[in-house]
C-alpha atoms as a PDB file:
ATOM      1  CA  UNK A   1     -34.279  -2.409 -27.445  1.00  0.00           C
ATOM      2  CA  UNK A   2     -34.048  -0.361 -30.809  1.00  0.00           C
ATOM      3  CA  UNK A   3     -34.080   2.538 -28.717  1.00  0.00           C
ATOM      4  CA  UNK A   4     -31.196   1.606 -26.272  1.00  0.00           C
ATOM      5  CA  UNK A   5     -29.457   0.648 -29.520  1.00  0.00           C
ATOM      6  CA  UNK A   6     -29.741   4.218 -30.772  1.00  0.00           C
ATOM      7  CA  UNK A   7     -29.084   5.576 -27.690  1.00  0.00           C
ATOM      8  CA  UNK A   8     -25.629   4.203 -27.339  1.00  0.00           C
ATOM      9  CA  UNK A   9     -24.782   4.583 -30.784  1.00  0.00           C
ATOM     10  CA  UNK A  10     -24.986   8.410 -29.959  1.00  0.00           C
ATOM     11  CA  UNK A  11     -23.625   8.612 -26.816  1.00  0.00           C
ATOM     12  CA  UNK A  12     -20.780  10.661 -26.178  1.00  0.00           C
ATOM     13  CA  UNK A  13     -19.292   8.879 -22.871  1.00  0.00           C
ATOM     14  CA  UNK A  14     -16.890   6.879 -23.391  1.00  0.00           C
ATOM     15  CA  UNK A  15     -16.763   7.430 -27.113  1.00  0.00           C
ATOM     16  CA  UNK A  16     -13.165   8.461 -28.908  1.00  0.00           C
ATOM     17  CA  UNK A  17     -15.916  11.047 -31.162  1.00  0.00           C
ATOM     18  CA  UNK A  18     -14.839  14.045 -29.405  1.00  0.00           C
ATOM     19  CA  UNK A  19     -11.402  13.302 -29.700  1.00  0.00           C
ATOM     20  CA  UNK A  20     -11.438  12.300 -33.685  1.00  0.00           C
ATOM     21  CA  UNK A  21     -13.459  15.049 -34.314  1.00  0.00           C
ATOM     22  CA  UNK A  22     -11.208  18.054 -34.639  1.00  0.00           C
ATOM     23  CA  UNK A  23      -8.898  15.918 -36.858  1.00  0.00           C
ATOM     24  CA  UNK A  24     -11.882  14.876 -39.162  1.00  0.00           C
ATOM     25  CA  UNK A  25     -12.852  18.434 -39.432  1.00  0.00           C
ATOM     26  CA  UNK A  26      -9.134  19.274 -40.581  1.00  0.00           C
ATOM     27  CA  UNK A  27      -9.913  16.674 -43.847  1.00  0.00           C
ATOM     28  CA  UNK A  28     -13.090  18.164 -44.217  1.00  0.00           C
ATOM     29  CA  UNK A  29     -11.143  21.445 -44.591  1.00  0.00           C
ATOM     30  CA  UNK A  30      -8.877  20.120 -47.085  1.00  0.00           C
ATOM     31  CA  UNK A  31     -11.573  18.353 -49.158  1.00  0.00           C
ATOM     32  CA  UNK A  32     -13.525  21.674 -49.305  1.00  0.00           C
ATOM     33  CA  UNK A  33     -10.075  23.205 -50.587  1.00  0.00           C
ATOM     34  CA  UNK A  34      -9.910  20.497 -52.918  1.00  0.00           C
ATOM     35  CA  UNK A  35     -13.597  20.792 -54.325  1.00  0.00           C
ATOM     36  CA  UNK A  36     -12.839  24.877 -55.059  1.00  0.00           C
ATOM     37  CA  UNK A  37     -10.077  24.011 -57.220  1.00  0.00           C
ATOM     38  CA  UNK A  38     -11.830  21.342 -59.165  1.00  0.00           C
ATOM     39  CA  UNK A  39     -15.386  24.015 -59.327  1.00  0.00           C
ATOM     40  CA  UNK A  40     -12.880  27.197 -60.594  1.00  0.00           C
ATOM     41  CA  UNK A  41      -9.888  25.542 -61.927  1.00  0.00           C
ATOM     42  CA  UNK A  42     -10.997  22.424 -64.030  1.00  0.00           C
ATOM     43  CA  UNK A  43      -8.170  22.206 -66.234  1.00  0.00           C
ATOM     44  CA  UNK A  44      -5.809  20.750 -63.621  1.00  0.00           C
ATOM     45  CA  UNK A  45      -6.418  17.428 -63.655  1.00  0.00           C
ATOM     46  CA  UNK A  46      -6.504  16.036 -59.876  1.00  0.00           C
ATOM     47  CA  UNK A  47      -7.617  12.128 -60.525  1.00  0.00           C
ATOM     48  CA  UNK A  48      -3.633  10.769 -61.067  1.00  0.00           C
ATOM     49  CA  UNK A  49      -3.281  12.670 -57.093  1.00  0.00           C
ATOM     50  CA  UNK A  50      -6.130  10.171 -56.212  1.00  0.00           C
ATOM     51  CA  UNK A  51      -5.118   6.917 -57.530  1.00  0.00           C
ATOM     52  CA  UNK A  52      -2.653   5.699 -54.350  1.00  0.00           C
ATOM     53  CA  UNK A  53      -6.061   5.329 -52.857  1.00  0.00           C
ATOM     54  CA  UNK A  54      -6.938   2.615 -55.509  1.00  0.00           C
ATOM     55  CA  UNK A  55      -3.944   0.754 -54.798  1.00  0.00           C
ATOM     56  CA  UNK A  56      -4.481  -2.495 -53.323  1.00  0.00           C
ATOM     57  CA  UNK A  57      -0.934  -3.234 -51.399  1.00  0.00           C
ATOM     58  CA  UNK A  58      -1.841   0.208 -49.711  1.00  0.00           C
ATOM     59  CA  UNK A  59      -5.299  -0.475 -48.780  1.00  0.00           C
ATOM     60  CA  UNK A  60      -4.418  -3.976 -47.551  1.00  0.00           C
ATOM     61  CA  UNK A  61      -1.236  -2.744 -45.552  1.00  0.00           C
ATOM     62  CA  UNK A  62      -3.621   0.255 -43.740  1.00  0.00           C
ATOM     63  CA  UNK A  63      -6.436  -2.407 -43.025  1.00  0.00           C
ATOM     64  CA  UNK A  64      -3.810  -5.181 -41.629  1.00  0.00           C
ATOM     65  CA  UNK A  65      -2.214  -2.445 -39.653  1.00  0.00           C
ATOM     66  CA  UNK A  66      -5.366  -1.030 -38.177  1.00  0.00           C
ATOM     67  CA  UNK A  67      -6.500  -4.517 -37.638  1.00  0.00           C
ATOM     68  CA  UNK A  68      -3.182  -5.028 -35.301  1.00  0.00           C
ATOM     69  CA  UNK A  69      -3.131  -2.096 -33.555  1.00  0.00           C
ATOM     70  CA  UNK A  70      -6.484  -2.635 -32.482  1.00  0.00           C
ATOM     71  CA  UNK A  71      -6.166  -6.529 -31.416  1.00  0.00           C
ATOM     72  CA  UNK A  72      -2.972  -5.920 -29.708  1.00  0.00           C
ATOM     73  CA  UNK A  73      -4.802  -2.869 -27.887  1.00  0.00           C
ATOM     74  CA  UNK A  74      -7.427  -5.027 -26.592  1.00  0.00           C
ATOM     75  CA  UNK A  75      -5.184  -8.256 -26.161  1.00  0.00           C
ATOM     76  CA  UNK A  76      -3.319  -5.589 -23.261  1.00  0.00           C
ATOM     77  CA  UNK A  77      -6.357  -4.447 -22.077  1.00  0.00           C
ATOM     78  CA  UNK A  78      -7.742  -8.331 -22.012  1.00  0.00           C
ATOM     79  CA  UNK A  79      -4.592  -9.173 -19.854  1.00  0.00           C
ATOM     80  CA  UNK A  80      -4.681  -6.575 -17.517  1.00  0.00           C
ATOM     81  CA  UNK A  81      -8.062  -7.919 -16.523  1.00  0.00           C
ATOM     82  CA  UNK A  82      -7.109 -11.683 -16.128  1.00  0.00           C
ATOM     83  CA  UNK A  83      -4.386 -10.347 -13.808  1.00  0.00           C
ATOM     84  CA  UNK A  84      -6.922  -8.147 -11.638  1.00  0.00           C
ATOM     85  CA  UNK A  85      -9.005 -11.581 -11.818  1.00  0.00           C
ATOM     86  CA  UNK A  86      -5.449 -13.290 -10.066  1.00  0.00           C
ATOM     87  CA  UNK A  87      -5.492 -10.798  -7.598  1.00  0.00           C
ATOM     88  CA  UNK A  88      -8.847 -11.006  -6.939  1.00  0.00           C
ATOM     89  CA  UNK A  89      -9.137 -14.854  -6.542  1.00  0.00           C
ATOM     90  CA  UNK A  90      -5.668 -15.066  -4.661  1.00  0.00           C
ATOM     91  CA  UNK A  91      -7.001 -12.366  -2.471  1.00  0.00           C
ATOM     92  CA  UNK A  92     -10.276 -13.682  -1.268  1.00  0.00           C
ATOM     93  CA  UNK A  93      -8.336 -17.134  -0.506  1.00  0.00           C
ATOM     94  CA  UNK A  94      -5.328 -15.780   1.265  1.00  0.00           C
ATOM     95  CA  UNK A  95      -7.834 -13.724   3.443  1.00  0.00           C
ATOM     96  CA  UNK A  96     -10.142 -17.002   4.164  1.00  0.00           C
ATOM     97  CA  UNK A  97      -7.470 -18.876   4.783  1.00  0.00           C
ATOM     98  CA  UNK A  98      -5.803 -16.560   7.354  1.00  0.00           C
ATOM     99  CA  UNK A  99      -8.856 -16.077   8.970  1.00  0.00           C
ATOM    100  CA  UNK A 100     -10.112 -19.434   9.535  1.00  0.00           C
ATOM    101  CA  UNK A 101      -6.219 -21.195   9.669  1.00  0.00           C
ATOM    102  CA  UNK A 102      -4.361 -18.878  11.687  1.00  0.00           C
ATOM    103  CA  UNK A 103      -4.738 -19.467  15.863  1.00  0.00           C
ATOM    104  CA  UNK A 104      -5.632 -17.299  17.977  1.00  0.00           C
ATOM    105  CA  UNK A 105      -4.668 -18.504  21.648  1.00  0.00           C
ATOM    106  CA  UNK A 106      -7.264 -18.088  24.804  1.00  0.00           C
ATOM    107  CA  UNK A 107      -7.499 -14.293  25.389  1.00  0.00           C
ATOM    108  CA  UNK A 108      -5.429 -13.110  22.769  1.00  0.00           C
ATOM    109  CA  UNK A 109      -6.696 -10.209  21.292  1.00  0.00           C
ATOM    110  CA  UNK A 110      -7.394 -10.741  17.881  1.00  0.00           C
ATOM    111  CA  UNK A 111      -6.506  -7.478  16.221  1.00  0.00           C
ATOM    112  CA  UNK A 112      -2.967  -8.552  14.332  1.00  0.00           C
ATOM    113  CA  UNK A 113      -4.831 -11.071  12.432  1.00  0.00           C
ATOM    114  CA  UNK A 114      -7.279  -8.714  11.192  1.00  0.00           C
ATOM    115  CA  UNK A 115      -5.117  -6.167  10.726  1.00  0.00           C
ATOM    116  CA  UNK A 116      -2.628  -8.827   8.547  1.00  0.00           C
ATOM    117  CA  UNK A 117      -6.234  -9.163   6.830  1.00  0.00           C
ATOM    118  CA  UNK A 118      -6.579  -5.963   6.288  1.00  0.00           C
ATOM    119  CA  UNK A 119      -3.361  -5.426   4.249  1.00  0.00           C
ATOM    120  CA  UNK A 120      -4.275  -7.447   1.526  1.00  0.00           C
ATOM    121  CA  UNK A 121      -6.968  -4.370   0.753  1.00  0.00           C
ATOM    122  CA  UNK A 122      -3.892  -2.605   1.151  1.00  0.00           C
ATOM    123  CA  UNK A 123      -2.528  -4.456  -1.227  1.00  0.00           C
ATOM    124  CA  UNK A 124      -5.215  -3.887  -3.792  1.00  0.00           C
ATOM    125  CA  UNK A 125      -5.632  -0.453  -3.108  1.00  0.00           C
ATOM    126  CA  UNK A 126      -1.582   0.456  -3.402  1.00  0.00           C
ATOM    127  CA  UNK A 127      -1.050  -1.766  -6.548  1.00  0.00           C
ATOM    128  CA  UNK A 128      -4.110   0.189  -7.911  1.00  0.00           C
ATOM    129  CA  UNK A 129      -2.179   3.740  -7.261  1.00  0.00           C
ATOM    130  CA  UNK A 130       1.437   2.289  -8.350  1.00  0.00           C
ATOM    131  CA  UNK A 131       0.210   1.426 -11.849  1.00  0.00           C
ATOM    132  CA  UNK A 132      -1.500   4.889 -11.739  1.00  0.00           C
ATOM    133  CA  UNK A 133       1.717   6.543 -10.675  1.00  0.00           C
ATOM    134  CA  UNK A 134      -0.336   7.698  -7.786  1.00  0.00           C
ATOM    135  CA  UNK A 135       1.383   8.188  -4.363  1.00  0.00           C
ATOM    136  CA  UNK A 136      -0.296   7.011  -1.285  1.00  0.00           C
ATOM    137  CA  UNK A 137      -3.872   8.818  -0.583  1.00  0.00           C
ATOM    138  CA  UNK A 138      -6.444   8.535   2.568  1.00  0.00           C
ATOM    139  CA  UNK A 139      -8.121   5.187   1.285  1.00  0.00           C
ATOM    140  CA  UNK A 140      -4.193   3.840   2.738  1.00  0.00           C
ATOM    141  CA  UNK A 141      -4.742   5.687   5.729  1.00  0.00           C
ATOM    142  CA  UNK A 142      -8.273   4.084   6.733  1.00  0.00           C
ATOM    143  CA  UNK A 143      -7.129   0.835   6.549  1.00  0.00           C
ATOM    144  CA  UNK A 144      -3.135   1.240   7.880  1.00  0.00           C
ATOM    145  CA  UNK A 145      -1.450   2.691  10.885  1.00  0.00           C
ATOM    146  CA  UNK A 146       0.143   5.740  10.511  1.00  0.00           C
ATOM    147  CA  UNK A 147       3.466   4.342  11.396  1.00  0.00           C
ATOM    148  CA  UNK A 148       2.633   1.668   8.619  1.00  0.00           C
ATOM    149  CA  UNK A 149       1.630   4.407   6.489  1.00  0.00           C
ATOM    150  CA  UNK A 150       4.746   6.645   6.984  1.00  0.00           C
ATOM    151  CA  UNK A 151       6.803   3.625   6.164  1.00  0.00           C
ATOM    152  CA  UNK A 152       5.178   2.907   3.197  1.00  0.00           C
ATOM    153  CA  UNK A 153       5.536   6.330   2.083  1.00  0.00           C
ATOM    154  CA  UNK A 154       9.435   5.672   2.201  1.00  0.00           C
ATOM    155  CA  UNK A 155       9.291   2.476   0.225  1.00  0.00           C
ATOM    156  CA  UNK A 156      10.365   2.158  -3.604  1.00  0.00           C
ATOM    157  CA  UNK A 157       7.647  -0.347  -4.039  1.00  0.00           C
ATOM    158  CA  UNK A 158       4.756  -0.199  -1.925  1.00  0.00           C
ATOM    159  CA  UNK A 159       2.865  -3.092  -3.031  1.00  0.00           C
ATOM    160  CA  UNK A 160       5.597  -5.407  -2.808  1.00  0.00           C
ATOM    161  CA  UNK A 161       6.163  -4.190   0.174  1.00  0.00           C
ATOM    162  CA  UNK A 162       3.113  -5.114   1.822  1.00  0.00           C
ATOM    163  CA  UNK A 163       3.805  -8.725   0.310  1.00  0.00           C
ATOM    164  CA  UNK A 164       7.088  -9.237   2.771  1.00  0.00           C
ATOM    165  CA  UNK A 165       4.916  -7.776   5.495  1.00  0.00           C
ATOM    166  CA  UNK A 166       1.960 -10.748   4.915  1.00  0.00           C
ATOM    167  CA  UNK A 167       4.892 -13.094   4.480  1.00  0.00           C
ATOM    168  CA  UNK A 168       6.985 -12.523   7.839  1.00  0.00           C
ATOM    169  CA  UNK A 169       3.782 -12.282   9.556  1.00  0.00           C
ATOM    170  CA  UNK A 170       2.906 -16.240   8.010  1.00  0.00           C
ATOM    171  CA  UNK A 171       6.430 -17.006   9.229  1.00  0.00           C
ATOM    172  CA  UNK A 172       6.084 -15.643  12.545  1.00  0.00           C
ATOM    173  CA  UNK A 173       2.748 -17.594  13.020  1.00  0.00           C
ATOM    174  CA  UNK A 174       4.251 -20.917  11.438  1.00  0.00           C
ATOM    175  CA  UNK A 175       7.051 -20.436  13.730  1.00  0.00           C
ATOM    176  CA  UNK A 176       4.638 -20.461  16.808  1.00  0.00           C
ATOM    177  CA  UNK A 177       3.158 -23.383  15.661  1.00  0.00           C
ATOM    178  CA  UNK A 178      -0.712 -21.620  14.961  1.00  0.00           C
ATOM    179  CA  UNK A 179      -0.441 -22.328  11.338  1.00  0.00           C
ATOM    180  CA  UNK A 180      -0.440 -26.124  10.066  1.00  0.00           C
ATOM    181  CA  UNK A 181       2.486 -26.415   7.079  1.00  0.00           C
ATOM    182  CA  UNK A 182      -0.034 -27.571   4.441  1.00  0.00           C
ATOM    183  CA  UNK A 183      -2.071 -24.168   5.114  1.00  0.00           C
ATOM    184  CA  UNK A 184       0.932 -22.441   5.188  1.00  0.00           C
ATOM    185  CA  UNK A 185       1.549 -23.904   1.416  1.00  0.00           C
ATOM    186  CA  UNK A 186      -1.086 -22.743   0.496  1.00  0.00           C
ATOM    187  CA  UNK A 187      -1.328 -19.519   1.442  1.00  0.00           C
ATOM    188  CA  UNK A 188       2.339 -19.037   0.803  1.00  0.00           C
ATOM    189  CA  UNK A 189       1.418 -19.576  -3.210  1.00  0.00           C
ATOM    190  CA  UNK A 190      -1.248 -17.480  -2.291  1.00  0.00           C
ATOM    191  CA  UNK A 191       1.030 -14.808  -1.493  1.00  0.00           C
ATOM    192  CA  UNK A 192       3.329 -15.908  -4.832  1.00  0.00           C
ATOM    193  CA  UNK A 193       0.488 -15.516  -7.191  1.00  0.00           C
ATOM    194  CA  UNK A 194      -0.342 -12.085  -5.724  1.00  0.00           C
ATOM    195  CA  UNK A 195       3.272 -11.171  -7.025  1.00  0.00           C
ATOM    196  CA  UNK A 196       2.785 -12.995 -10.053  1.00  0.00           C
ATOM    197  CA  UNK A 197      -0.551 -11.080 -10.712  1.00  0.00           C
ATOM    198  CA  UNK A 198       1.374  -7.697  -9.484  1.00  0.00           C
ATOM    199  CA  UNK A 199       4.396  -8.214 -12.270  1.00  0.00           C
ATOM    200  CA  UNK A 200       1.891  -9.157 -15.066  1.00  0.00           C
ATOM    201  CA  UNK A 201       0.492  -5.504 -14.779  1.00  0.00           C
ATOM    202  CA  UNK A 202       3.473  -3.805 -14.655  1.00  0.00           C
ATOM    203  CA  UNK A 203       4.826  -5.696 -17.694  1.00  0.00           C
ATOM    204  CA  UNK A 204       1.539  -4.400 -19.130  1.00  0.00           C
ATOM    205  CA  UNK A 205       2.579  -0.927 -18.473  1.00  0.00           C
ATOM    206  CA  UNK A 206       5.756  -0.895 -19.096  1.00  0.00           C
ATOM    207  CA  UNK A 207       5.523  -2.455 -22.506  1.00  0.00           C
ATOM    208  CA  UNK A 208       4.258  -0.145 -24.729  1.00  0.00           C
ATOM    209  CA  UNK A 209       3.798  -1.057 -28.513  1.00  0.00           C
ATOM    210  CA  UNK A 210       6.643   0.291 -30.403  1.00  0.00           C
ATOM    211  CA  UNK A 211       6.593   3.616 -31.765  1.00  0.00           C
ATOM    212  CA  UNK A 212       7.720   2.545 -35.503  1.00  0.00           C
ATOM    213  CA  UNK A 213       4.108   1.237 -35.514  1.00  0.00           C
ATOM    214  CA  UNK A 214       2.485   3.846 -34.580  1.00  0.00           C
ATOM    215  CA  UNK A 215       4.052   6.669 -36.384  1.00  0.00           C
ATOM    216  CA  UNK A 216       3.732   4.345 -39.210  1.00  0.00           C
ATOM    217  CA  UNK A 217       0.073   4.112 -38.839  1.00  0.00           C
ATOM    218  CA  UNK A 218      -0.676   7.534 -38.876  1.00  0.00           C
ATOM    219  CA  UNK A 219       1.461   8.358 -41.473  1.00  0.00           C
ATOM    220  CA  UNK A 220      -0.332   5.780 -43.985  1.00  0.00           C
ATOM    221  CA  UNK A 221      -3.990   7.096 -42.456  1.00  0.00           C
ATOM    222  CA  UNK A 222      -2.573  10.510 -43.245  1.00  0.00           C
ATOM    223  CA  UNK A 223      -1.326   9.772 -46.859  1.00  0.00           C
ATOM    224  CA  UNK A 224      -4.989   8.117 -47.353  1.00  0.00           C
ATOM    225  CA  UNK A 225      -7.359  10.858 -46.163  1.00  0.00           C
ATOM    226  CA  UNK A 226      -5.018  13.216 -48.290  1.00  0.00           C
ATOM    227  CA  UNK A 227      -5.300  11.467 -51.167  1.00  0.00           C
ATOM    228  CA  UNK A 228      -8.811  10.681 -51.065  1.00  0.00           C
ATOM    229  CA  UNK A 229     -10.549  13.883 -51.810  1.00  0.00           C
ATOM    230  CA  UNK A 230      -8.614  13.986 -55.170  1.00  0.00           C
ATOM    231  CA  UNK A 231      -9.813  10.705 -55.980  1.00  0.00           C
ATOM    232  CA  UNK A 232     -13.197  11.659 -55.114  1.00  0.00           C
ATOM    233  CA  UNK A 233     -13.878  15.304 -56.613  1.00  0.00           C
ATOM    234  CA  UNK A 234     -13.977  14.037 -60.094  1.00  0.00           C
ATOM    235  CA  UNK A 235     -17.213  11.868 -59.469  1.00  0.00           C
ATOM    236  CA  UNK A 236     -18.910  13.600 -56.317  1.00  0.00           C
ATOM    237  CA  UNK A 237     -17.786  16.920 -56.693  1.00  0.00           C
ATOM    238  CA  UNK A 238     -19.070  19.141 -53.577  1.00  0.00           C
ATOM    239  CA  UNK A 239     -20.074  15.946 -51.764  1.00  0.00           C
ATOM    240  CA  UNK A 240     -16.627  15.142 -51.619  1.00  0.00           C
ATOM    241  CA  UNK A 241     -15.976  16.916 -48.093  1.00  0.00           C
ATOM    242  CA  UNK A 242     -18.659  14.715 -46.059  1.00  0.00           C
ATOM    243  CA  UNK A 243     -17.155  11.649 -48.057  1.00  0.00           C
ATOM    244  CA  UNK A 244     -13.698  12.399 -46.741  1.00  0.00           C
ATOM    245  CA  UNK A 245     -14.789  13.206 -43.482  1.00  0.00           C
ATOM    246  CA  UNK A 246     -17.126  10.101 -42.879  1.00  0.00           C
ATOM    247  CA  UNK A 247     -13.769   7.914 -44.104  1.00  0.00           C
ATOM    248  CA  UNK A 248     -11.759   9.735 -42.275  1.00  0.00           C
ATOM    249  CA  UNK A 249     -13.464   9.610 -38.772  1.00  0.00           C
ATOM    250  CA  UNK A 250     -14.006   5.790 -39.631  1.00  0.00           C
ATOM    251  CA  UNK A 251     -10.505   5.303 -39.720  1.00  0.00           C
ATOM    252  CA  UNK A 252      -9.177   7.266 -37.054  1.00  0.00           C
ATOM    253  CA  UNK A 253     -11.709   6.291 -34.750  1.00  0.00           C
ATOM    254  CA  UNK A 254     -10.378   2.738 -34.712  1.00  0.00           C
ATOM    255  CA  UNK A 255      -6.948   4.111 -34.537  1.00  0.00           C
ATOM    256  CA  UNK A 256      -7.764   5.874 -31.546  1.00  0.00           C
ATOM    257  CA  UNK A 257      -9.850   3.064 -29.921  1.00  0.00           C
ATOM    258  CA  UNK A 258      -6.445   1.007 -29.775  1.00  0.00           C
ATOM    259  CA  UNK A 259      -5.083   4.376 -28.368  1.00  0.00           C
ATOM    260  CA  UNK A 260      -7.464   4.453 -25.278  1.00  0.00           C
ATOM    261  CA  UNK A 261      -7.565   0.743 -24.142  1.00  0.00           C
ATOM    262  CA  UNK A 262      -3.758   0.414 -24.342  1.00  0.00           C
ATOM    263  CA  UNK A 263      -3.003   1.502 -20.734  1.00  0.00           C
ATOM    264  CA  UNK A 264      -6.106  -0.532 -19.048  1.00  0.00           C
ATOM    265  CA  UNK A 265      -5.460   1.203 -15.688  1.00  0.00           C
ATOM    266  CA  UNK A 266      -5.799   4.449 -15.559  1.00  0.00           C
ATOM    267  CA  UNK A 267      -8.963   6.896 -14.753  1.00  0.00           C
ATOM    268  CA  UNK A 268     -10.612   6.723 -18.424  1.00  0.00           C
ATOM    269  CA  UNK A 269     -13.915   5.526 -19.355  1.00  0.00           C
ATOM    270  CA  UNK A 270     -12.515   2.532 -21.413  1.00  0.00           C
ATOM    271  CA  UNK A 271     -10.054   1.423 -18.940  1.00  0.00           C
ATOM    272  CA  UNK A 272     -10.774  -1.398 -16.538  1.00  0.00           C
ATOM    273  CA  UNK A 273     -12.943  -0.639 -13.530  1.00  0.00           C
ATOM    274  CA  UNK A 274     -10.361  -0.980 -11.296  1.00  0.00           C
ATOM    275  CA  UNK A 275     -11.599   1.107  -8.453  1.00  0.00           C
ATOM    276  CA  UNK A 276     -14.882  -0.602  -8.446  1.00  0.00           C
ATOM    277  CA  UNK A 277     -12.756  -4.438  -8.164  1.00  0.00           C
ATOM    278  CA  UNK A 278     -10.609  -2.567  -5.294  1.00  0.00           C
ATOM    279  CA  UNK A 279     -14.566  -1.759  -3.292  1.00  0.00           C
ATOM    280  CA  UNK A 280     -14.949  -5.809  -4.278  1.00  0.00           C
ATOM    281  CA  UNK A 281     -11.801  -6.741  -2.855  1.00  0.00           C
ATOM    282  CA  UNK A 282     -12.661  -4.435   0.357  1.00  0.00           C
ATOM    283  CA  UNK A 283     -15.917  -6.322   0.538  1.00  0.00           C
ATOM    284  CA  UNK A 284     -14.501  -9.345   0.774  1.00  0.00           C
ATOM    285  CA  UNK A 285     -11.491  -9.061   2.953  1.00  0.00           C
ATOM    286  CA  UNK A 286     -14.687  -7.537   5.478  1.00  0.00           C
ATOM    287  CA  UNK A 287     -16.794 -10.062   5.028  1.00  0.00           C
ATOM    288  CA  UNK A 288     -13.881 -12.864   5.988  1.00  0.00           C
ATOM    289  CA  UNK A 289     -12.737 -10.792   8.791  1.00  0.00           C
ATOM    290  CA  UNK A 290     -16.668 -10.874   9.778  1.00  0.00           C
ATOM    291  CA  UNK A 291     -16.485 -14.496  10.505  1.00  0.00           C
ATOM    292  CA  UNK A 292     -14.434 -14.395  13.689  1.00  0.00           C
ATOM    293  CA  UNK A 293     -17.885 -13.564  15.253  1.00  0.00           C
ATOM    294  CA  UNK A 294     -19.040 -17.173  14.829  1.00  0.00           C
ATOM    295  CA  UNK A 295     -15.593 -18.678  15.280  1.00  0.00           C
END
């Protein structure tokens, strides 16, 4: 255990270290700078350049901001996975619903059902490339026609839709009297939550923190690391530069954290696993379409 502890606290993957590091380096710089005038020029007095780092409405106004950019960070990055976990649940119920509710009649080939099955992977898979501003790859192809395909190449919103296609196809069923009306309900708010969970990640995405905040941020982290060395030289002298830098990559390393788990769905290391919950979701809509073998 104490090793596993040491070995993550120096791993690299997935860390924001490489990407603080440069910056850190560029207070280091300064606090060297800052040490060679206080070795060979003594008489300036650099203390009263220092003191804004004392200040205790500064401090506390850095630390509350720092502590809000990184809770609403992770409060996005929380809700992006409660909405996968919608699609998810909505998802493996709509598919064993459909599968076990739908009629087939004698000697009907059953290969619209499970290819109506099949598009809620679709579904998955193309809401997982529209919040990636991704246009349609091969894992579409596998699962869809190429007609299908072609025609969602030409829509402005693919996931949604794939949503009318699921619905007209309940419709046409309930219509034909294979689907009772209460499993109809059901899988019709099925189908609603689907949407729901769809529009709660694109008001994820589209709702970035204000910029104020963040320029604001960085200005105040900026203003501290430049003051610090001058606050610091008097007492520490030469050690002032790994002073400044360990501060420094302290506080922009939370500053970046907030930075990568913002956007929860793209290809990063701290963003949400969402290609391994589309595999899940494939899994599943498999394993339901599996059962018409013991139907």
């Amino acid at each position: 255990m104490t090793w596993q502890w040491f070995n993550l606290a120096f791993k690299l993957q997935g860390s924001v270290a490489p990407i603080v590091l440069p910056r850190t380096l560029v207070f280091v710089g300064f606090a060297l700078c800052v040490s060679l005038v206080d070795c060979y020029m003594p008489e300036i007095s650099l203390n009263a350049l220092g003191d804004l780092t004392n200040n205790v409405v500064f401090n506390l106004v850095l630390g509350l901001l720092l502590v809000f950019r990184t809770n609403t960070a992770y409060d996005r990055y929380w809700e992006g996975r409660k909405a996968w976990g919608t699609l998810v649940v909505n998802i493996r119920n709509l598919s064993r619903l459909m599968q076990i509710a739908i009629k087939c009649p004698e000697g009907e080939p059953k290969q619209q059902k499970e290819q109506s099955i099949k598009l809620l992977t679709a579904f998955a898979i193309a809401t997982k490339l529209h919040l990636r501003n991704e246009e349609i790859n091969q894992d579409l192809d596998a699962i869809l026609t190429e007609a299908e395909t072609q025609k969602l190449k030409e829509s402005k919103h693919v996931p949604l839709e794939l949503t009318l296609w699921l619905g007209n196809y309940l419709q046409q069923q309930v219509q034909s009297d294979r689907i009772d009306t209460n499993y109809f309900v059901a899988m019709n708010n099925n189908l609603n939550a689907l949407v729901e969970g769809l529009t709660s990640c694109e008001r994820i995405l589209k709702t970035p923190l204000p910029i104020a905040y963040s320029i604001y941020l960085k200005r105040l982290i900026l203003i501290y690391c430049i003051g610090l060395p001058f606050h610091l030289v008097i007492d520490i002298h030469w050690l002032t530069a790994i002073a400044v830098g360990l501060v420094s990559f302290i506080l922009m390393g939370v500053e970046q954290i907030g930075n990568e788990i913002e956007n929860p769905f793209g290809h990063d290391f701290n963003d949400l696993p969402i290609d391994a919950i589309c595999e899940g979701i494939t899994a599943n809509v498999e394993q339901a379409i599996a059962l018409q073998d013991i139907i």
